[in-house]
Protein backbone atom coordinates (compact mmCIF):
# COMPACT_ATOMS: atom_id res chain seq x y z
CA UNK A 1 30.57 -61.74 9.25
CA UNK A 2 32.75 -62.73 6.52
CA UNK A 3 36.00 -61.57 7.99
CA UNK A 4 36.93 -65.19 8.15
CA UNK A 5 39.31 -66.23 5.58
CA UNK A 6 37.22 -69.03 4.49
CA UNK A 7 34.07 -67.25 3.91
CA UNK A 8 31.87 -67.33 0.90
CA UNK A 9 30.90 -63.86 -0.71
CA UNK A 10 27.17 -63.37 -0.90
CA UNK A 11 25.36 -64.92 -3.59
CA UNK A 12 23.05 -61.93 -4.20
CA UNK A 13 25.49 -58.73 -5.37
CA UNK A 14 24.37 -55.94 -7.23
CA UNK A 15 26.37 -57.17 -10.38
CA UNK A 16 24.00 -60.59 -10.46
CA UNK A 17 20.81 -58.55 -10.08
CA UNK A 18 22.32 -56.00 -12.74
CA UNK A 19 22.84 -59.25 -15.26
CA UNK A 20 19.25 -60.61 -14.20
CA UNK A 21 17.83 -57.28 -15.31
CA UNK A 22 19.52 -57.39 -18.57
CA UNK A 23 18.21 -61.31 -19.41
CA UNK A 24 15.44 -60.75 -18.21
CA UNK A 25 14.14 -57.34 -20.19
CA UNK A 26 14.04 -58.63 -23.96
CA UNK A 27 11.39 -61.43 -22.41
CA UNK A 28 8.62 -58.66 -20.28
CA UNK A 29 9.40 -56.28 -23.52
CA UNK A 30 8.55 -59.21 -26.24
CA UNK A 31 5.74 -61.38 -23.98
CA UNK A 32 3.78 -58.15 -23.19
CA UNK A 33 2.40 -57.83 -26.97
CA UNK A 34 -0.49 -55.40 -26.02
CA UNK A 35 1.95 -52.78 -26.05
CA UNK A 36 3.49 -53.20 -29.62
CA UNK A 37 0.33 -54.57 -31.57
CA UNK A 38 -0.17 -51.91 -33.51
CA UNK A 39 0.59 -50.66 -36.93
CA UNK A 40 1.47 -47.07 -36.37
CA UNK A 41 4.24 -45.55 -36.18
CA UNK A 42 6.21 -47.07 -39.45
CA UNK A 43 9.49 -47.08 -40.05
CA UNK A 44 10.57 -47.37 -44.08
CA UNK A 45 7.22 -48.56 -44.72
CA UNK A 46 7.08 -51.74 -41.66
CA UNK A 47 4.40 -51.53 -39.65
CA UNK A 48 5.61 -51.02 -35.90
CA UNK A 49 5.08 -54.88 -34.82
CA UNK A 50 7.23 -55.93 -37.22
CA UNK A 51 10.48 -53.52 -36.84
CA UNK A 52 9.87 -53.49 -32.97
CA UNK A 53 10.51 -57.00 -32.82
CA UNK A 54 13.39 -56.54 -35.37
CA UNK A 55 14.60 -53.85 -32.84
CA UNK A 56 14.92 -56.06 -30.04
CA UNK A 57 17.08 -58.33 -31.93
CA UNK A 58 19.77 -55.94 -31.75
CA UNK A 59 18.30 -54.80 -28.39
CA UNK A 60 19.11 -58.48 -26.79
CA UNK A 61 22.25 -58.83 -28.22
CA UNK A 62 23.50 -56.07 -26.78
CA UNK A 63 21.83 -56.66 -23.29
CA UNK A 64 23.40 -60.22 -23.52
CA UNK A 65 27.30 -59.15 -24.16
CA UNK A 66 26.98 -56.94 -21.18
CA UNK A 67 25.82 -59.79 -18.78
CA UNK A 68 28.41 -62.01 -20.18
CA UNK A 69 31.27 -59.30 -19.42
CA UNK A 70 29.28 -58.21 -16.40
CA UNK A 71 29.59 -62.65 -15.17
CA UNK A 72 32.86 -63.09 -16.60
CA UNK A 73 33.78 -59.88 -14.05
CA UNK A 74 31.98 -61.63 -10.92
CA UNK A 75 33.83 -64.90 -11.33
CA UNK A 76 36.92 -63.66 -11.86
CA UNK A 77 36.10 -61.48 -8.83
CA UNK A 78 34.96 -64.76 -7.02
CA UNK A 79 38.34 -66.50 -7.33
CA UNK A 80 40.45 -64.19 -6.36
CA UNK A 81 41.71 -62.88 -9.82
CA UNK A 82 41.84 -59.17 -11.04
CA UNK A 83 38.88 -57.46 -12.42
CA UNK A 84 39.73 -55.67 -15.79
């Protein structure tokens, strides 16, 4: 269906849903507090809320550089150019 030259690649590719998942994680993980509320286990003396959230910090960061590369990748990919 998209042999024509003119065609538009889908908008759904498994890169996009890969970047989704990766935006989308810190916010279920963080929003579903029932899971972290607790004091046990402690890590250098912080209760587990606290250095859980602290955790994700570093968690999101991470999960956000890889959707930017992952995007940067599908554009390029979009128009034509190389994919490094």
């Amino acid at each position: 269906m998209q042999e024509e030259t003119g065609a538009k690649p889908p908008t759904v590719t498994p890169a996009r849903v890969v970047i989704a998942l990766c935006l989308i994680a810190p916010f279920v993980a963080l929003l579903w507090v029932s899971s972290y509320a607790k004091v046990e286990p402690t890590f250098i003396g912080i209760p587990f809320f606290y250095w859980y959230q602290m955790l994700w910090v570093l968690i999101s960061t991470a999960l956000t550089m890889i959707a930017y590369v992952l995007w940067q990748r599908d554009q390029r990919a979009r128009k034509g150019g190389t994919s490094a």
